[in-house]
C-alpha atoms as a PDB file:
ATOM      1  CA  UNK A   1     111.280  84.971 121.921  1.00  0.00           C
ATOM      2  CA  UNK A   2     107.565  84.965 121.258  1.00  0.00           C
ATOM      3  CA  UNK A   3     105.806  84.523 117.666  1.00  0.00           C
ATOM      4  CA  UNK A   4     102.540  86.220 117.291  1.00  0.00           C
ATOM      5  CA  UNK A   5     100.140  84.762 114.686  1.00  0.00           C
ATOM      6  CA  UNK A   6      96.732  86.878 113.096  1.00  0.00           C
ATOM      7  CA  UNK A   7      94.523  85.624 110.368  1.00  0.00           C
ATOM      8  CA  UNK A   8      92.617  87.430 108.080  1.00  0.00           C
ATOM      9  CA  UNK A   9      90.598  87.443 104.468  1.00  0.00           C
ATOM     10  CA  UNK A  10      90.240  89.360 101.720  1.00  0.00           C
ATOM     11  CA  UNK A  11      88.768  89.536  98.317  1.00  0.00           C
ATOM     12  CA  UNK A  12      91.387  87.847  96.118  1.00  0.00           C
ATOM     13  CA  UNK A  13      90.417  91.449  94.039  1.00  0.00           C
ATOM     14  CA  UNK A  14      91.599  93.068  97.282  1.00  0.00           C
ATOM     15  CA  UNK A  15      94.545  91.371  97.886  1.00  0.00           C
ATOM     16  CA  UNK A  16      97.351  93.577  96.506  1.00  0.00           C
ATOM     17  CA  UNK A  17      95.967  96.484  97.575  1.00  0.00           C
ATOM     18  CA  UNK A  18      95.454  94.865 100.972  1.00  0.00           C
ATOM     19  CA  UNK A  19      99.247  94.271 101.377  1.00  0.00           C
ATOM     20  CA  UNK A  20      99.919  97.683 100.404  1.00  0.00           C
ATOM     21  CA  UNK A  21      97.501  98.504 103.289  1.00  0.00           C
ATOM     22  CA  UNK A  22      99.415  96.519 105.605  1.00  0.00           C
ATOM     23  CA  UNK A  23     102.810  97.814 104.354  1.00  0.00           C
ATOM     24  CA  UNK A  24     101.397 100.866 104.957  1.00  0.00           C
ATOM     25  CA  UNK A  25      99.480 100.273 108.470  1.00  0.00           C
ATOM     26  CA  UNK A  26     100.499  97.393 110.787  1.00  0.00           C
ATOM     27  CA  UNK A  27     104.241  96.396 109.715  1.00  0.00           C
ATOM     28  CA  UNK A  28     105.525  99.799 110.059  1.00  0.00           C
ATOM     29  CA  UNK A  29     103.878 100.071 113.902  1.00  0.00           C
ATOM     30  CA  UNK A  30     105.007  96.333 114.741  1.00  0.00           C
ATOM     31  CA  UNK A  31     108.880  97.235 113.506  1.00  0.00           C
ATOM     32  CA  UNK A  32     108.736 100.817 115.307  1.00  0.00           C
ATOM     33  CA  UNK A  33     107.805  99.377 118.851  1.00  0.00           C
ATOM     34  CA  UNK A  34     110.874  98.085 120.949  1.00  0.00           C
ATOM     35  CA  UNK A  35     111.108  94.498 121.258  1.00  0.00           C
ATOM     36  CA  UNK A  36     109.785  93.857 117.388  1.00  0.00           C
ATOM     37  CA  UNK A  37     112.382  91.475 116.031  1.00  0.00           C
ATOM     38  CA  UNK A  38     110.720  90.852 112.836  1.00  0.00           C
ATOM     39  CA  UNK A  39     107.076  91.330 110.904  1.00  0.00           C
ATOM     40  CA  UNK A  40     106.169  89.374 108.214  1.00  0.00           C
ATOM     41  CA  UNK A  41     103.288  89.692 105.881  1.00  0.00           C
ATOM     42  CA  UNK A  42     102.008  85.744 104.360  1.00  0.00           C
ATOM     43  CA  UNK A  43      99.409  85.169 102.373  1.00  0.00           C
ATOM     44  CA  UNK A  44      97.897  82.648 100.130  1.00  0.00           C
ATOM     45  CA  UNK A  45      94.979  82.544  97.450  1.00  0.00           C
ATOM     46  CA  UNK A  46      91.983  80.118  97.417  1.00  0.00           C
ATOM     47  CA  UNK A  47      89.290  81.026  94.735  1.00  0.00           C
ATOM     48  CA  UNK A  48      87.791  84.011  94.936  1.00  0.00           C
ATOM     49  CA  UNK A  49      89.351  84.596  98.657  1.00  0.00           C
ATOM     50  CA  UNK A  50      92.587  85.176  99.851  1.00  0.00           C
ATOM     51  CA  UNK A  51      94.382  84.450 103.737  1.00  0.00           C
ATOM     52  CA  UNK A  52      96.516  86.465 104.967  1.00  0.00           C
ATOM     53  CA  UNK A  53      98.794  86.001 108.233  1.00  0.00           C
ATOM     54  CA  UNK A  54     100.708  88.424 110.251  1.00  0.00           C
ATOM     55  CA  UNK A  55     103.765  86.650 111.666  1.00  0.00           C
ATOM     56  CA  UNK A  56     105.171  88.851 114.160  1.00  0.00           C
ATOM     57  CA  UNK A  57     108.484  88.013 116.477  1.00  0.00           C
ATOM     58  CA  UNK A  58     109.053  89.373 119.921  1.00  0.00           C
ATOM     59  CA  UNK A  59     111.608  89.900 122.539  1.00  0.00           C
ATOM     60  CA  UNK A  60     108.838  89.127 125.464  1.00  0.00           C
ATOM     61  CA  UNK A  61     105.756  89.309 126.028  1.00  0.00           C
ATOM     62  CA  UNK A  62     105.967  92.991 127.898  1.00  0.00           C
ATOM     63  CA  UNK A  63     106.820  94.392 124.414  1.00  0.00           C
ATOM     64  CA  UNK A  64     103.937  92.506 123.175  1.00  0.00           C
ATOM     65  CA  UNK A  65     102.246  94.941 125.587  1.00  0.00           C
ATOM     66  CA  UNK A  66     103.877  97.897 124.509  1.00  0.00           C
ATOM     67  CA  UNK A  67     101.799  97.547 120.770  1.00  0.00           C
ATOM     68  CA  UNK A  68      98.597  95.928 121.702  1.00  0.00           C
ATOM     69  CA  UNK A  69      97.617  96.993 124.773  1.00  0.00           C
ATOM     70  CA  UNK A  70      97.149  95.030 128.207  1.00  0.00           C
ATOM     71  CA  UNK A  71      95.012  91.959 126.869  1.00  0.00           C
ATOM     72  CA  UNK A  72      97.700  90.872 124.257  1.00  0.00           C
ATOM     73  CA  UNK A  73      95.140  88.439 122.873  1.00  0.00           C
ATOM     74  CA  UNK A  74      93.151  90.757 120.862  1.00  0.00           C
ATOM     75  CA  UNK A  75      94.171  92.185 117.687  1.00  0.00           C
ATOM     76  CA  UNK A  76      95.006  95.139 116.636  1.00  0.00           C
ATOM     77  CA  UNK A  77      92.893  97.003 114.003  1.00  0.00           C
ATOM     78  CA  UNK A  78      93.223 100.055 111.285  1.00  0.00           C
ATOM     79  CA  UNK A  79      90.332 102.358 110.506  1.00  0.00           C
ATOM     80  CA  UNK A  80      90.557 100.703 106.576  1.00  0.00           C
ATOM     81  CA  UNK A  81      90.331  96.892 107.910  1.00  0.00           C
ATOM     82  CA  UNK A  82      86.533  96.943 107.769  1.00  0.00           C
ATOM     83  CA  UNK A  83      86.804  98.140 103.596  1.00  0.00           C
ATOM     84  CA  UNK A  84      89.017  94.941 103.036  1.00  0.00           C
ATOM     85  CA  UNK A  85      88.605  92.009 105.277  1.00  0.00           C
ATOM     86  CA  UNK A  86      85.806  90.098 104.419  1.00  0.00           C
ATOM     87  CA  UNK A  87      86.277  87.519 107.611  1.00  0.00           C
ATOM     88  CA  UNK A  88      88.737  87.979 110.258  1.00  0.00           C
ATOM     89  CA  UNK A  89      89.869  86.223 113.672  1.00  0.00           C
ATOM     90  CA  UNK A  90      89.300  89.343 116.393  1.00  0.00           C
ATOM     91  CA  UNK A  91      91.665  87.359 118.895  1.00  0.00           C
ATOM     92  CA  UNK A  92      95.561  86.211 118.016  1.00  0.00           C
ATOM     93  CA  UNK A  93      97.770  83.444 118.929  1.00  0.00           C
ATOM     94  CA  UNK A  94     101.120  83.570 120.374  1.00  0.00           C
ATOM     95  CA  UNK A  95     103.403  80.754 120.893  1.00  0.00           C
ATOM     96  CA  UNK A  96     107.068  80.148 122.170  1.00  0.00           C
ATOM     97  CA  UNK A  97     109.887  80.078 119.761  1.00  0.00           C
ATOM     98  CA  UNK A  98     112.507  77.496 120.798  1.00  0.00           C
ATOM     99  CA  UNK A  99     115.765  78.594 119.021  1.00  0.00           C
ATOM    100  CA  UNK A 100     118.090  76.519 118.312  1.00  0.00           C
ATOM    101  CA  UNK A 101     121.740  76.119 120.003  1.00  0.00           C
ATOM    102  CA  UNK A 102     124.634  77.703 119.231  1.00  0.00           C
ATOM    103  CA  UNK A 103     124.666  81.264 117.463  1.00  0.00           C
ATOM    104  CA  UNK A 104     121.213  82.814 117.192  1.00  0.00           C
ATOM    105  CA  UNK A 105     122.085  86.397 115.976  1.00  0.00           C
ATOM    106  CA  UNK A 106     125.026  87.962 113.714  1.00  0.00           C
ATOM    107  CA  UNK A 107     125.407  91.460 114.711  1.00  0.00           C
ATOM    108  CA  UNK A 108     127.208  93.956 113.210  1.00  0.00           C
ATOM    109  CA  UNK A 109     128.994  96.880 114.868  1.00  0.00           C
ATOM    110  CA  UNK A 110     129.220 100.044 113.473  1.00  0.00           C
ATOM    111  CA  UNK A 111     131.596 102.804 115.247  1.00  0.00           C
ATOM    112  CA  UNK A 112     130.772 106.579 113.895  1.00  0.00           C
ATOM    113  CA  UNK A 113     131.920 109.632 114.768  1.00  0.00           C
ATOM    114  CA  UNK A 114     128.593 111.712 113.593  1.00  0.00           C
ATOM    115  CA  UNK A 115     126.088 108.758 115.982  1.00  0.00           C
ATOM    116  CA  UNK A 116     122.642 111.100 115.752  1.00  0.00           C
ATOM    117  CA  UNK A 117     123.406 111.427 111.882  1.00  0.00           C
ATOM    118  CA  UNK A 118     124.067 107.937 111.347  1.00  0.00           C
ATOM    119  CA  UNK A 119     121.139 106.893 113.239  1.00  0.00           C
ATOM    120  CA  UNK A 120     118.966 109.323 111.539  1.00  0.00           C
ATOM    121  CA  UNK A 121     120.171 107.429 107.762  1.00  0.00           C
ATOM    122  CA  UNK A 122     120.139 103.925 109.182  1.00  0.00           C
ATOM    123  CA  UNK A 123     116.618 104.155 110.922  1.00  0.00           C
ATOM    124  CA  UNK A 124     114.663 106.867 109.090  1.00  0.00           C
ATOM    125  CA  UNK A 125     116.591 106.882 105.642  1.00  0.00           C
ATOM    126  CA  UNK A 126     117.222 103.074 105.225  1.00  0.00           C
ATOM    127  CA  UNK A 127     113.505 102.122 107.511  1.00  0.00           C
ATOM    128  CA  UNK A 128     115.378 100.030 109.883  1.00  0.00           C
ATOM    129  CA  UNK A 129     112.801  99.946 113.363  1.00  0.00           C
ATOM    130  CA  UNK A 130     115.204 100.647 116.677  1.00  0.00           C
ATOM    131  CA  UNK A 131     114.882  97.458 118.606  1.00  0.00           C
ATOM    132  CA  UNK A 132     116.498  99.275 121.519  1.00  0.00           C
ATOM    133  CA  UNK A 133     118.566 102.460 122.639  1.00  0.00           C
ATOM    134  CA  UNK A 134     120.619 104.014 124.844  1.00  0.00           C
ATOM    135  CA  UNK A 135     122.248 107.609 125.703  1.00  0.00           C
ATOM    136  CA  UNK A 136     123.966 107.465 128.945  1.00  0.00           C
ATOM    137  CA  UNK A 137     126.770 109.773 130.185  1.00  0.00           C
ATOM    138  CA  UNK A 138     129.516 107.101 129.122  1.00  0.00           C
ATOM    139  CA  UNK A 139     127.989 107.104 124.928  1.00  0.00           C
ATOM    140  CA  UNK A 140     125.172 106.419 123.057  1.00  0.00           C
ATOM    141  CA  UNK A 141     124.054 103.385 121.037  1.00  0.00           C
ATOM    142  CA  UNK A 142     121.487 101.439 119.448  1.00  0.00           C
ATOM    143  CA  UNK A 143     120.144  98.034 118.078  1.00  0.00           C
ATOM    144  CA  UNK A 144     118.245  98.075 114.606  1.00  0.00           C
ATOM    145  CA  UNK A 145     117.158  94.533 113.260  1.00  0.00           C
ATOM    146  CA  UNK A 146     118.158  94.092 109.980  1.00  0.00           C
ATOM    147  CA  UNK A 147     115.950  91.196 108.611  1.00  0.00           C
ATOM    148  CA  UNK A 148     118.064  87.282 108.396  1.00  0.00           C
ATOM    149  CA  UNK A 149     121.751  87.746 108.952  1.00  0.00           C
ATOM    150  CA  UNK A 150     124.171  85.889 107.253  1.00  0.00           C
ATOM    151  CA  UNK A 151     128.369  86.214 107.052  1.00  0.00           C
ATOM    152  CA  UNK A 152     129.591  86.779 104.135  1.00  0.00           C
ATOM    153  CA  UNK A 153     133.173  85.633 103.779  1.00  0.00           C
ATOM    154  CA  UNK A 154     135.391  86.860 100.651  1.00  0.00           C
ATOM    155  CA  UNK A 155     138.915  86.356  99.352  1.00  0.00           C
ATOM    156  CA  UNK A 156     140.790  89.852  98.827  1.00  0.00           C
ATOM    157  CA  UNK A 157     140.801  89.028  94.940  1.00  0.00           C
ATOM    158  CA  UNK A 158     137.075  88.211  95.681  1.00  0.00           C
ATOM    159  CA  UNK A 159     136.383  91.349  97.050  1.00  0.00           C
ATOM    160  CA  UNK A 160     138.256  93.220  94.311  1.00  0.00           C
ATOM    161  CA  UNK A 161     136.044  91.913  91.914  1.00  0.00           C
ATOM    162  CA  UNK A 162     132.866  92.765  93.306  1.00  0.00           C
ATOM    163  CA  UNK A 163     134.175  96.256  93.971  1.00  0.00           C
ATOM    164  CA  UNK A 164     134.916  96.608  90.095  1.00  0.00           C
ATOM    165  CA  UNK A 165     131.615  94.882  89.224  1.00  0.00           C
ATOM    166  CA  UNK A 166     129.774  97.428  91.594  1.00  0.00           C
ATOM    167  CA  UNK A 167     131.676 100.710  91.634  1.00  0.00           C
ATOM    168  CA  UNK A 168     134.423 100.101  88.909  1.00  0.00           C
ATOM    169  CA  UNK A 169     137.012 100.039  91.139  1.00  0.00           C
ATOM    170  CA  UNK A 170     138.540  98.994  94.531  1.00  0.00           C
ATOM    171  CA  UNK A 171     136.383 101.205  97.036  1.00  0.00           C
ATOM    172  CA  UNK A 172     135.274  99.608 100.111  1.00  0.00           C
ATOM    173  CA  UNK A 173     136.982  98.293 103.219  1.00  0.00           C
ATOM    174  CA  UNK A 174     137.269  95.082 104.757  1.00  0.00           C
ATOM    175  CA  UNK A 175     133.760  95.485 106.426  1.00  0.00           C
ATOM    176  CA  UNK A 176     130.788  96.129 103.585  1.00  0.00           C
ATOM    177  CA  UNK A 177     126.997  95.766 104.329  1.00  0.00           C
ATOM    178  CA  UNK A 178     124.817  94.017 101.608  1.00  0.00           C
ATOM    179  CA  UNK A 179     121.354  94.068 101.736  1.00  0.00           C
ATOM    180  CA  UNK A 180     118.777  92.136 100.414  1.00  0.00           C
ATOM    181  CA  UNK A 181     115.729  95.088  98.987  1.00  0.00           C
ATOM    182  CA  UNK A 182     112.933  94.631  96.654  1.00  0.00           C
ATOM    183  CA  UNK A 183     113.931  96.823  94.006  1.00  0.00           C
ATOM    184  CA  UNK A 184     117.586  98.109  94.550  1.00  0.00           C
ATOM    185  CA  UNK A 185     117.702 100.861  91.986  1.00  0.00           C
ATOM    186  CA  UNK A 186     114.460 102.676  93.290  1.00  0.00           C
ATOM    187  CA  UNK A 187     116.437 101.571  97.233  1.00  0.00           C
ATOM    188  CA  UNK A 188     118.953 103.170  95.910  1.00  0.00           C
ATOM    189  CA  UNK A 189     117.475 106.392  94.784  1.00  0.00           C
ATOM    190  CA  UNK A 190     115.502 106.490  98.016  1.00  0.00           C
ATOM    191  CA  UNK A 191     118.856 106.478 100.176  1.00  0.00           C
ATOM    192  CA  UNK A 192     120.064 108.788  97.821  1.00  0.00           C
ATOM    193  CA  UNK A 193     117.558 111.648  98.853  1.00  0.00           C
ATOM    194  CA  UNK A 194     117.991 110.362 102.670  1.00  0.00           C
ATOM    195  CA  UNK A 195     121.458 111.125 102.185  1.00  0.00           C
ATOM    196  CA  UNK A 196     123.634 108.628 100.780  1.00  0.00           C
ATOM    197  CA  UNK A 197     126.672 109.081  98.108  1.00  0.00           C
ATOM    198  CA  UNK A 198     125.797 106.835  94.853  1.00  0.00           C
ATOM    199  CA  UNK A 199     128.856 104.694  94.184  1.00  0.00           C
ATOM    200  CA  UNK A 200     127.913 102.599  91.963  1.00  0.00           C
ATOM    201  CA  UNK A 201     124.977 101.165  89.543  1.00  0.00           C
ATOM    202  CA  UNK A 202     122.156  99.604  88.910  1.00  0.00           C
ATOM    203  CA  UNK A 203     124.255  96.805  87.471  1.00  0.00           C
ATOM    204  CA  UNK A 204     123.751  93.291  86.719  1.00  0.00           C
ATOM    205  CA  UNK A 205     126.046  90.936  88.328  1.00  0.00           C
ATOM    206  CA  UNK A 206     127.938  87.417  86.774  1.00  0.00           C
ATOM    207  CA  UNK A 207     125.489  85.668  89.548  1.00  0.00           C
ATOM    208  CA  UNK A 208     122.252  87.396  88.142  1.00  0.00           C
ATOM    209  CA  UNK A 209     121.289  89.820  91.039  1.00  0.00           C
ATOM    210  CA  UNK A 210     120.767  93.607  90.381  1.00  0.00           C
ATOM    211  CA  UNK A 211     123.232  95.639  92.712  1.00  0.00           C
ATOM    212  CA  UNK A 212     123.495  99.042  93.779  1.00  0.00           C
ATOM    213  CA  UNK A 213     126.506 100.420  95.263  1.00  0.00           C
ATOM    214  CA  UNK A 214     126.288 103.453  98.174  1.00  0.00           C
ATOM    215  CA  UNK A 215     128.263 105.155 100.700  1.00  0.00           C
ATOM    216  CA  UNK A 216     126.686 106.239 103.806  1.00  0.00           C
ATOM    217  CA  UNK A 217     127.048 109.023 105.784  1.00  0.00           C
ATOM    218  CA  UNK A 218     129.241 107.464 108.165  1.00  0.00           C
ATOM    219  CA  UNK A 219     131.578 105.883 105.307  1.00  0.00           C
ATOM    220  CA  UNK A 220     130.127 102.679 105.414  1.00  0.00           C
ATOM    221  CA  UNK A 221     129.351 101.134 101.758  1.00  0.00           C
ATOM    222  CA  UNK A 222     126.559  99.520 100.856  1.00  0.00           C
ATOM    223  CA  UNK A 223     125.242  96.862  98.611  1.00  0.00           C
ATOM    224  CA  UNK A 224     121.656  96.947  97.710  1.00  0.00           C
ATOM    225  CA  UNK A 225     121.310  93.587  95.659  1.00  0.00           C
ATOM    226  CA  UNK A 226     117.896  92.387  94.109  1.00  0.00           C
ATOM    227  CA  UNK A 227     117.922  88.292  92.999  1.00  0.00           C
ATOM    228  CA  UNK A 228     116.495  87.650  89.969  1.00  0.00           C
END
């Protein structure tokens, strides 16, 4: 995997509206070209100036390619850059990432019966970026990254009472996705328009977070949770 590194500064002023910008710009064209694994926006504020870094992570260098072009040393620039950045690096850095042993990804698979429809909700609806696809005579299929994975493992009673905390009663399988969103009500409304049943919600949870319960098209219930 590669890591791609770009500096830039702003007005501290700027900087909110800057990150919009970038939200807005950059991160959706890094997660929409294959090979993006993840895109994060950092920044930090000194005075009367604010850093910012784009930390991008990539299946090769080939899909490096595939966003900035043949010399994958130069950065990539938006028409708007020039209103914000008061000092910028023209050239980015790439390095390496040595993962570590053992498990390196959790994926989970989904089986649907309605695939463009799901794929429509999960990428367009829910903003996932497709990592990779296929449609071949034997099926179709493809690979969204979902942010950090982790595996959540519950008790039945466990589960019960999330369920009931969430939706008010027992309504999800043994498999349920929960993600992690900035503001899981307005998530929730969003997915909601894209096409989602609402379960469930806003509630606040015994732990603090916010939670939002859906059902996608495809069945599949989701939690949106916000921490506090």
């Amino acid at each position: 995997m590669i890591a791609r590194i770009w500096r830039g500064w702003t007005k501290t002023e700027d900087a909110d509206e800057y990150v919009a910008y970038l939200q807005a710009t950059g991160i959706p064209a890094y997660r929409a070209t294959p090979g993006n694994r993840a895109a994060y926006i950092l920044r930090r504020t000194g005075g009367d100036r604010t850093e910012f870094v784009t930390l991008t992570f990539w299946t090769s260098l080939e899909a490096v390619k595939a966003f900035a072009g043949e010399d994958v040393e130069q950065a990539v620039f938006y028409p708007e850059d020039d209103r914000f950045l008061v000092d910028r690096e023209t050239t980015v850095t790439h390095f390496e990432v040595i993962e570590p042993e053992g498990v390196r990804e959790l994926r989970v698979s989904l089986t649907v019966e309605e695939y463009d429809e799901a794929l429509r909700f999960y990428r367009d609806g829910l903003g996932l970026a497709v990592e990779e696809s296929w449609n071949r005579p034997d099926g179709s299929g493809a690979i969204l990254p979902a942010g950090r994975a982790t595996l959540e493992l519950l008790s039945t009673t466990m589960a019960e009472t999330i369920d009931r905390i969430e939706a008010g009663n027992r309504v999800s399988g043994d498999v349920r996705l929960a993600l992690e969103v900035e503001d899981s009500a307005a998530e929730g409304q969003r997915l909601a328009e894209a096409g989602a049943e609402p379960v469930g919600g806003p509630v606040e949870t015994p732990w603090g977070d916010t939670n939002v319960r859906v059902r996608a098209p495809d069945g599949m219930q989701l939690t949106l949770f916000t921490p506090p």
